[in-house]
C-alpha atoms as a PDB file:
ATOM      1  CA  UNK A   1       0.000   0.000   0.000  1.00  0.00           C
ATOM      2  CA  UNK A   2       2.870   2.078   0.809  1.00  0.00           C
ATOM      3  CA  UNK A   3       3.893   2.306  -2.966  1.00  0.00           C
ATOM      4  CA  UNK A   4       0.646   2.989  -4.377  1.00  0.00           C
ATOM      5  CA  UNK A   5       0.319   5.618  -1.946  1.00  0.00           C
ATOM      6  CA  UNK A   6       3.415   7.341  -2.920  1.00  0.00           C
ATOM      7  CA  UNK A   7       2.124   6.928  -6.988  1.00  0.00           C
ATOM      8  CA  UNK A   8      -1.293   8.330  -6.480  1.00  0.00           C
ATOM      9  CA  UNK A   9       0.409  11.079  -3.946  1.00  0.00           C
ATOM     10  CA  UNK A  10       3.321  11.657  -7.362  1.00  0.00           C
ATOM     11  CA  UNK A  11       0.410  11.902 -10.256  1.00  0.00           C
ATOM     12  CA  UNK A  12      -1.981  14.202  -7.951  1.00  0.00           C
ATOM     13  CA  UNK A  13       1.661  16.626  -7.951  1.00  0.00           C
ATOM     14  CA  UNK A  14       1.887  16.237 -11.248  1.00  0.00           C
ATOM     15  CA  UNK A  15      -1.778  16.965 -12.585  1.00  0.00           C
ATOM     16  CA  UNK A  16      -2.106  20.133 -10.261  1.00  0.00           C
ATOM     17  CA  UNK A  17      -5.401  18.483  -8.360  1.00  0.00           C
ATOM     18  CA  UNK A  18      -5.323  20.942  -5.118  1.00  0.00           C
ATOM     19  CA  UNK A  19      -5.292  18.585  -1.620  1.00  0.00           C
ATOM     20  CA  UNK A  20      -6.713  19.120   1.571  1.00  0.00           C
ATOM     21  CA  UNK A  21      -4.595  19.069   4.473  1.00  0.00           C
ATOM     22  CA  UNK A  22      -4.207  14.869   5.544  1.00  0.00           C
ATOM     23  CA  UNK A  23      -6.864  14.643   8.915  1.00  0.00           C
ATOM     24  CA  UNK A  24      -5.038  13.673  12.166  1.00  0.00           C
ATOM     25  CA  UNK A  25      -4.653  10.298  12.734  1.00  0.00           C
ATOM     26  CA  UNK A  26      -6.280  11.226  16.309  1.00  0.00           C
ATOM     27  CA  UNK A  27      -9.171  12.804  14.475  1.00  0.00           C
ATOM     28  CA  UNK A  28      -9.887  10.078  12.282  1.00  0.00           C
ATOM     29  CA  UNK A  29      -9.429   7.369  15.169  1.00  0.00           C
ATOM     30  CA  UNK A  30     -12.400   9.924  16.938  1.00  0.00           C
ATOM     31  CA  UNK A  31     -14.661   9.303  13.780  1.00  0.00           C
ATOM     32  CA  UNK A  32     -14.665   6.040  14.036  1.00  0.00           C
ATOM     33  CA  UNK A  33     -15.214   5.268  17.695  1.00  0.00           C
ATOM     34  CA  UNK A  34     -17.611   7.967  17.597  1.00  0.00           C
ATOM     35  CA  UNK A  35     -19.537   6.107  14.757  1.00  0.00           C
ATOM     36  CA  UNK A  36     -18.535   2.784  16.096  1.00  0.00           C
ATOM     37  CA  UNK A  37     -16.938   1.675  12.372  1.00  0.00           C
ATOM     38  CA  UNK A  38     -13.037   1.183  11.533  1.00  0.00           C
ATOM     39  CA  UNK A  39     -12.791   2.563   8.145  1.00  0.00           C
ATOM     40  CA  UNK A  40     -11.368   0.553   5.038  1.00  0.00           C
ATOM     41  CA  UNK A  41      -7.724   0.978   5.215  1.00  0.00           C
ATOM     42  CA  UNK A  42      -7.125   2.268   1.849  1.00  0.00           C
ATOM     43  CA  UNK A  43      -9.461   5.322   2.397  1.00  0.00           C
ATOM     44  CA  UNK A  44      -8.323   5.746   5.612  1.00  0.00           C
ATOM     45  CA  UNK A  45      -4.442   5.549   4.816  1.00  0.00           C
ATOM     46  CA  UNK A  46      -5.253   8.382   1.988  1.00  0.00           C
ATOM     47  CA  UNK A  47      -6.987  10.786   3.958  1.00  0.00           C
ATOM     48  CA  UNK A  48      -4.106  10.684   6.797  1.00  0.00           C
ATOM     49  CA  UNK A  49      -1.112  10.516   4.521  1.00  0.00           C
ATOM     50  CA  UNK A  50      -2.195  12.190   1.560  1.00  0.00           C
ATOM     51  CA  UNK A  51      -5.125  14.305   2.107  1.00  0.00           C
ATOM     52  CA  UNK A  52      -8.722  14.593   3.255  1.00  0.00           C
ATOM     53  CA  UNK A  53     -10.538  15.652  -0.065  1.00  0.00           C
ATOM     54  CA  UNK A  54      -9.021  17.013  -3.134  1.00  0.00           C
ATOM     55  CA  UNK A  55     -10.452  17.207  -6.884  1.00  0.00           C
ATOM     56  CA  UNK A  56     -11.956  14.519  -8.781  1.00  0.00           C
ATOM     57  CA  UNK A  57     -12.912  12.044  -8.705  1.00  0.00           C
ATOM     58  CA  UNK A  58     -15.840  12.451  -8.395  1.00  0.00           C
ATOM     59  CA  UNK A  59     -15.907  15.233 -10.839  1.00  0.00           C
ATOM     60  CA  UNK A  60     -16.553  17.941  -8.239  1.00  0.00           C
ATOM     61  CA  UNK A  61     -14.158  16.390  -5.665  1.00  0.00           C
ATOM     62  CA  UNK A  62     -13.632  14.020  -2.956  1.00  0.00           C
ATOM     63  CA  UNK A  63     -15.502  15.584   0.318  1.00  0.00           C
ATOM     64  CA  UNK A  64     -13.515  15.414   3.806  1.00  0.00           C
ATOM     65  CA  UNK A  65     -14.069  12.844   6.549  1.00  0.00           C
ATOM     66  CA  UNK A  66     -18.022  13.615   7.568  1.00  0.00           C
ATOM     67  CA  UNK A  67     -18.650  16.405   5.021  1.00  0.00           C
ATOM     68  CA  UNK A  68     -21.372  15.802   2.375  1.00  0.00           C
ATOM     69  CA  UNK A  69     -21.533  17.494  -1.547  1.00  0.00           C
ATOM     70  CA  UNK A  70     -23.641  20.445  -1.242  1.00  0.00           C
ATOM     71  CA  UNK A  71     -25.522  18.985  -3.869  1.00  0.00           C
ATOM     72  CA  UNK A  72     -27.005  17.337  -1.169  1.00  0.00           C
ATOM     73  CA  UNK A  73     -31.052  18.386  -0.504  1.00  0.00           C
ATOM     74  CA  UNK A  74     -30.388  19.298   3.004  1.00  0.00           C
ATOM     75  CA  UNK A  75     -32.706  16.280   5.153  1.00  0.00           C
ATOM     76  CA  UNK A  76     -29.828  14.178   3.001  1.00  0.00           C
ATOM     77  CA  UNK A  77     -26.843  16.238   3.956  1.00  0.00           C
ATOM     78  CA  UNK A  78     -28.011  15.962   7.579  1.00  0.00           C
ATOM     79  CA  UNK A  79     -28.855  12.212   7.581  1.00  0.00           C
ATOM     80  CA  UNK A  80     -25.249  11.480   5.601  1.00  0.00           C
ATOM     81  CA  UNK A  81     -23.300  13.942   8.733  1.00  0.00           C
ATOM     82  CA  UNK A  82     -24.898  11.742  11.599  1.00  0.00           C
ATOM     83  CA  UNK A  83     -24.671   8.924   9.617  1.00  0.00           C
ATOM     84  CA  UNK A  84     -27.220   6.568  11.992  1.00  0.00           C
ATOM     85  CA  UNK A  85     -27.204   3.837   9.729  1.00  0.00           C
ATOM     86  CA  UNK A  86     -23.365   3.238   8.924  1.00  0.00           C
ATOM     87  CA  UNK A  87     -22.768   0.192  11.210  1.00  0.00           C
ATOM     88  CA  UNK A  88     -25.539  -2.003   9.670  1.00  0.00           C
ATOM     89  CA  UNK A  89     -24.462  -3.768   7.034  1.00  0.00           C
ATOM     90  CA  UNK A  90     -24.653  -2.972   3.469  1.00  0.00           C
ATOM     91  CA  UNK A  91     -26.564  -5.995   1.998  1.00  0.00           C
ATOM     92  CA  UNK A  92     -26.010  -6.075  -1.843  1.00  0.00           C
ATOM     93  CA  UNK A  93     -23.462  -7.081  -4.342  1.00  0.00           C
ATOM     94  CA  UNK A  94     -25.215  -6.921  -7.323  1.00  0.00           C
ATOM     95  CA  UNK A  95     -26.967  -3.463  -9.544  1.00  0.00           C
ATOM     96  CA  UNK A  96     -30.593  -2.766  -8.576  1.00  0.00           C
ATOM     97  CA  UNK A  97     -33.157  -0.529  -9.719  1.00  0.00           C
ATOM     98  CA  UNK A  98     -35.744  -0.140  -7.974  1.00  0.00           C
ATOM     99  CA  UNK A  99     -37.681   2.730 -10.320  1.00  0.00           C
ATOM    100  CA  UNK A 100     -40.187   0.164 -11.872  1.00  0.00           C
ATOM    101  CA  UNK A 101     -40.173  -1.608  -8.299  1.00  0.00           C
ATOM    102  CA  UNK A 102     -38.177  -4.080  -9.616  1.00  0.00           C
ATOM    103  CA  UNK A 103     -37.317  -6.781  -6.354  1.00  0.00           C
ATOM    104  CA  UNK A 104     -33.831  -7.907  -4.875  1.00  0.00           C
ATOM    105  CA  UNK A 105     -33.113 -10.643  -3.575  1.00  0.00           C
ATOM    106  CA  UNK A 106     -30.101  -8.873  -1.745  1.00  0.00           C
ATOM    107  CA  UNK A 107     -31.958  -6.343   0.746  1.00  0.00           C
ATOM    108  CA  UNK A 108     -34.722  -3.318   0.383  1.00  0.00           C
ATOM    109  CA  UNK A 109     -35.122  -0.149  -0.176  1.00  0.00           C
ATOM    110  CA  UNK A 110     -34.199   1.278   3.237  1.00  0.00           C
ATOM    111  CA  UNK A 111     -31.271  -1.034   3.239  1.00  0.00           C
ATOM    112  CA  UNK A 112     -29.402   1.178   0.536  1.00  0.00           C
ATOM    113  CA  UNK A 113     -28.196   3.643   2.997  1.00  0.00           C
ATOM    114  CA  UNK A 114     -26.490   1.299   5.099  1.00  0.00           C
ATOM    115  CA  UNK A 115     -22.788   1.217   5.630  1.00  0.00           C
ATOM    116  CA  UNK A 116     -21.417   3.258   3.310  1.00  0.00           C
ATOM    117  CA  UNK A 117     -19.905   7.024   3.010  1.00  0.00           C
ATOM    118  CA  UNK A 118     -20.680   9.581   0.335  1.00  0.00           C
ATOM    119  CA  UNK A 119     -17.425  11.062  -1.031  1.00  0.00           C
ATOM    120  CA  UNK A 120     -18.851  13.188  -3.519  1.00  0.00           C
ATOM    121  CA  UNK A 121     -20.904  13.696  -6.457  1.00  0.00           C
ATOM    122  CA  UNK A 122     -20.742  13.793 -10.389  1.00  0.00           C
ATOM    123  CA  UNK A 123     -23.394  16.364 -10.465  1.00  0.00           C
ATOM    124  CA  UNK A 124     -26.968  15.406 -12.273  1.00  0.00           C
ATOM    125  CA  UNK A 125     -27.726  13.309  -9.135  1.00  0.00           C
ATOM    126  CA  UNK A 126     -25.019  10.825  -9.198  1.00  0.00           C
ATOM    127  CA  UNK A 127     -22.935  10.595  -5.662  1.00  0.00           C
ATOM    128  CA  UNK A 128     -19.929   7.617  -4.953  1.00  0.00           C
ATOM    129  CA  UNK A 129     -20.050   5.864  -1.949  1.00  0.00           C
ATOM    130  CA  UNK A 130     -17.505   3.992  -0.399  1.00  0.00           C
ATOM    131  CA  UNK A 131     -18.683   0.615   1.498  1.00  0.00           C
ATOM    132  CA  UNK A 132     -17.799   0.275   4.772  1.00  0.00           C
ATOM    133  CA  UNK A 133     -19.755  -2.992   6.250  1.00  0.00           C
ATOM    134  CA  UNK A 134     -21.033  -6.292   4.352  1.00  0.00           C
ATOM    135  CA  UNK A 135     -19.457  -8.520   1.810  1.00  0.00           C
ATOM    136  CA  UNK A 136     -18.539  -5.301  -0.070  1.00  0.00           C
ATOM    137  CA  UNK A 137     -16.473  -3.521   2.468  1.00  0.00           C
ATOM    138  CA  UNK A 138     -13.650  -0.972   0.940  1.00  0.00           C
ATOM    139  CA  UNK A 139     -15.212  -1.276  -2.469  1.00  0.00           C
ATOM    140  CA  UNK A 140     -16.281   1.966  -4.007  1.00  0.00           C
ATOM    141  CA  UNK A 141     -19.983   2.180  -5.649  1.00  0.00           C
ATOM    142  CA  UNK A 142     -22.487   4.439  -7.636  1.00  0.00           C
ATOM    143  CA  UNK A 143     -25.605   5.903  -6.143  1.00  0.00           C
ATOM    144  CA  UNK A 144     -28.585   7.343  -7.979  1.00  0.00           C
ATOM    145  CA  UNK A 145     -31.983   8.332  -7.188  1.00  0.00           C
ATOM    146  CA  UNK A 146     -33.275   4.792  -8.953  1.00  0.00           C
ATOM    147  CA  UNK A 147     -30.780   2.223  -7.979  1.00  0.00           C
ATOM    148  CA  UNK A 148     -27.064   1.567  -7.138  1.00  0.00           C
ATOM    149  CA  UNK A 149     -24.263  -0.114  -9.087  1.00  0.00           C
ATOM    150  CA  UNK A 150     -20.992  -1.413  -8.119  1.00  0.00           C
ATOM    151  CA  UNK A 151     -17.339  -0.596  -9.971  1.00  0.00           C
ATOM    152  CA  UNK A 152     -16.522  -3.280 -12.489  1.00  0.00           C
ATOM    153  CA  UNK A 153     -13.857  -5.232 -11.734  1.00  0.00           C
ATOM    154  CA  UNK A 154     -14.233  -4.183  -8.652  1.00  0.00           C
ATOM    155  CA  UNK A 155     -11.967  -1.531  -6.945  1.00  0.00           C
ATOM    156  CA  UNK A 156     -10.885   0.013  -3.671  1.00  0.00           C
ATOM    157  CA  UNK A 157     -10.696   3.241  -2.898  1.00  0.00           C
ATOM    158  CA  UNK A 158      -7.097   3.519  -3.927  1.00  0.00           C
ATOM    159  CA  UNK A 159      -7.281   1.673  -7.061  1.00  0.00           C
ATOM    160  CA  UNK A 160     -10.493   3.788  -8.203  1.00  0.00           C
ATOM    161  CA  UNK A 161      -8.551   7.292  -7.400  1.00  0.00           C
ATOM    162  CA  UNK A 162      -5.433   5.889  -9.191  1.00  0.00           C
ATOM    163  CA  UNK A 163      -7.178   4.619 -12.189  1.00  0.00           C
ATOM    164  CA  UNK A 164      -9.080   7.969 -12.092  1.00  0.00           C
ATOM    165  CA  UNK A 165      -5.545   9.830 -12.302  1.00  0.00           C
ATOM    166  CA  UNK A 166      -4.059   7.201 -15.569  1.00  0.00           C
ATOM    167  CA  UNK A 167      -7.757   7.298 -17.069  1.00  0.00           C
ATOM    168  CA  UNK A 168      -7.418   3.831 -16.982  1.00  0.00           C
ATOM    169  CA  UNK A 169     -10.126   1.454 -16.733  1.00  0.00           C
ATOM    170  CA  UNK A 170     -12.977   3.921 -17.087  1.00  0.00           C
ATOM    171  CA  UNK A 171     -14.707   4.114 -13.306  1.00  0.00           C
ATOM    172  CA  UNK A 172     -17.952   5.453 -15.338  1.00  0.00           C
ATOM    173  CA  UNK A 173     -18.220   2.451 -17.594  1.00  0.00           C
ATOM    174  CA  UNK A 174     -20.303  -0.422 -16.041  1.00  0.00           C
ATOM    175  CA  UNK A 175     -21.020  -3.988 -17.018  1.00  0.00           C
ATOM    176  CA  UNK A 176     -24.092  -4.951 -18.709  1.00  0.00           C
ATOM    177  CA  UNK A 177     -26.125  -7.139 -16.750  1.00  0.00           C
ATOM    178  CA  UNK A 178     -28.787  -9.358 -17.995  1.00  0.00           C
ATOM    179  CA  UNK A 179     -30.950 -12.147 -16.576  1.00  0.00           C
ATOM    180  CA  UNK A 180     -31.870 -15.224 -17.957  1.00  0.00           C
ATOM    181  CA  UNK A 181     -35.556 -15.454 -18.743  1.00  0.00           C
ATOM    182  CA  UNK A 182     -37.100 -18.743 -17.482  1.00  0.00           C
ATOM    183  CA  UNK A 183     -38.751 -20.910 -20.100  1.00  0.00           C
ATOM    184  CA  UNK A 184     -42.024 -19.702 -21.450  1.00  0.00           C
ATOM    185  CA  UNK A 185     -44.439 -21.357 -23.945  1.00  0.00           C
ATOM    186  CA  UNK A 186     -44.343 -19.037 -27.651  1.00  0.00           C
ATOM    187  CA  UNK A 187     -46.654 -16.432 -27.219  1.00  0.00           C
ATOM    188  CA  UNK A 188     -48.884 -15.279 -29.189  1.00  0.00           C
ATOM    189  CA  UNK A 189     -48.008 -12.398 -31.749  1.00  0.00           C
ATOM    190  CA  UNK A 190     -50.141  -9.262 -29.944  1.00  0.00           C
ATOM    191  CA  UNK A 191     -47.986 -11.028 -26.265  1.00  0.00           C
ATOM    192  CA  UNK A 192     -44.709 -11.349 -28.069  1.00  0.00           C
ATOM    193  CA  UNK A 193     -45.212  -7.331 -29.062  1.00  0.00           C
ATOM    194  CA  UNK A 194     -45.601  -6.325 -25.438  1.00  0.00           C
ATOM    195  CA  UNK A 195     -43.133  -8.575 -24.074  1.00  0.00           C
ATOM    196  CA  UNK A 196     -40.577  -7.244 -26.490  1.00  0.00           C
ATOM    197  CA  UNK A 197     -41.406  -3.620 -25.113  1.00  0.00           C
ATOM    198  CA  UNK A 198     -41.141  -4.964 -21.886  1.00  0.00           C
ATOM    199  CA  UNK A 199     -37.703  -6.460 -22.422  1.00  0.00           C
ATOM    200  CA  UNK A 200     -36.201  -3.114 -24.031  1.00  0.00           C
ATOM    201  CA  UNK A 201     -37.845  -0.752 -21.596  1.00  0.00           C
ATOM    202  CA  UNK A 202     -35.561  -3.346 -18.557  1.00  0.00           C
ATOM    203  CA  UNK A 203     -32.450  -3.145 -20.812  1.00  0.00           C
ATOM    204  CA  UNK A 204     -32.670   0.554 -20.938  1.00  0.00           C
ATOM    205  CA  UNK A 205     -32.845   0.840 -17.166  1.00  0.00           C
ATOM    206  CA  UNK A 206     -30.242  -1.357 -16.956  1.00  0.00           C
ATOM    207  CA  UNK A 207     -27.825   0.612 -18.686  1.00  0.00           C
ATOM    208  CA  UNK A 208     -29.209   4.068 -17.101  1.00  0.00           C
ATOM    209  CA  UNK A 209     -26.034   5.091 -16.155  1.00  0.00           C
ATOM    210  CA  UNK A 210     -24.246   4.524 -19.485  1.00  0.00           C
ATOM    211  CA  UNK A 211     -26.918   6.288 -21.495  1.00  0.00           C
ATOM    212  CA  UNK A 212     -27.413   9.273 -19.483  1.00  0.00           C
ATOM    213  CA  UNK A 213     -23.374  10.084 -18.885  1.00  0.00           C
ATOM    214  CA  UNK A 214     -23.061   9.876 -23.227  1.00  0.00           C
ATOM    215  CA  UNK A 215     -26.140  11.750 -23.704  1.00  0.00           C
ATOM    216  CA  UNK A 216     -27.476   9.190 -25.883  1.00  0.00           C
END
């Protein structure tokens, strides 16, 4: 870790990003007993070596230790400062949407906000989250206002803010997932019309991400 922290701290020099000042060691050991978490190690190494927030990513800049994007509608801001929720775990491992109230089998709704810090915001409603409890612990994902998507391959916080700096495998672009249908009888033509609407309207949710950040 040592290395990669003296890379990522070499390429931030070199591209001009402006750094915070690194947070105590003291402070950040007072976040987390006051929260009752210990952070992933590779955020936590950054933020007390290198520095607590700095530009992108995300595209308007990593927020310090317990700040939130002023994007933020303020009930939001608040609930991401007190953070109540950030030592249950965070259920999922797979994308879900839940606009159409599509199901998973991972967790609900009001799981979402579990166990995970915001660090910041593409704009247009789009906010990363680092995971801090369940099977995805110290991976970095993508929140919107109609579901939640993991990095692919999956990435630490480290790896995502050095592959941000090389502009190497793209942290916006996303795998596609599909299901597999389960075996239906041929339907009838006016059916098969519907249920080909049906499949494109899922496919474009699926890839909601993709579409919107290309304007397609």
């Amino acid at each position: 870790m040592k290395d990669q922290l003296e890379r990522i701290r070499q390429k931030i020099r070199a591209k001009g990003w402006h750094l915070k000042p690194p947070m105590p060691e003291s402070a950040v050991a007072a976040f987390e007993s006051a929260h009752g978490i210990a952070l992933p190690a590779a955020y936590r190494a950054f933020i007390i070596e290198i520095g607590n927030g700095c530009e992108g990513p995300p595209e308007h800049g990593l927020v310090p230790l317990g700040a939130v994007p002023p994007e933020n509608p303020a009930p939001k801001a608040e609930y991401w400062v007190k953070l109540p929720d950030i030592t249950k775990p965070f259920p999922f491992t797979k994308p879900w949407i839940w606009e159409e109230d599509e199901l998973s089998a991972e967790g609900r709704e009001a799981d979402v906000t579990c166990g995970s810090l915001c660090l910041g915001t593409d704009g247009d409603g789009l906010f990363w989250h680092l995971i801090v409890t369940g099977p995805e612990r110290g991976n970095i994902w993508q929140f919107t206002g109609v579901g939640i998507q993991p990095l692919a391959p999956q990435r630490d916080f480290l790896q995502w803010m050095e592959d941000a700096l090389d502009r190497k495998n793209p942290f916006r672009e996303f795998p596609v997932y599909t299901k597999q249908p389960p075996p239906a009888a041929t339907p009838k033509p006016a059916s098969a019309f519907l249920a080909w609407l049906v499949r494109e309207k899922k496919r474009f949710l699926k890839n909601y991400w993709h579409i919107r950040r290309r304007g397609w």
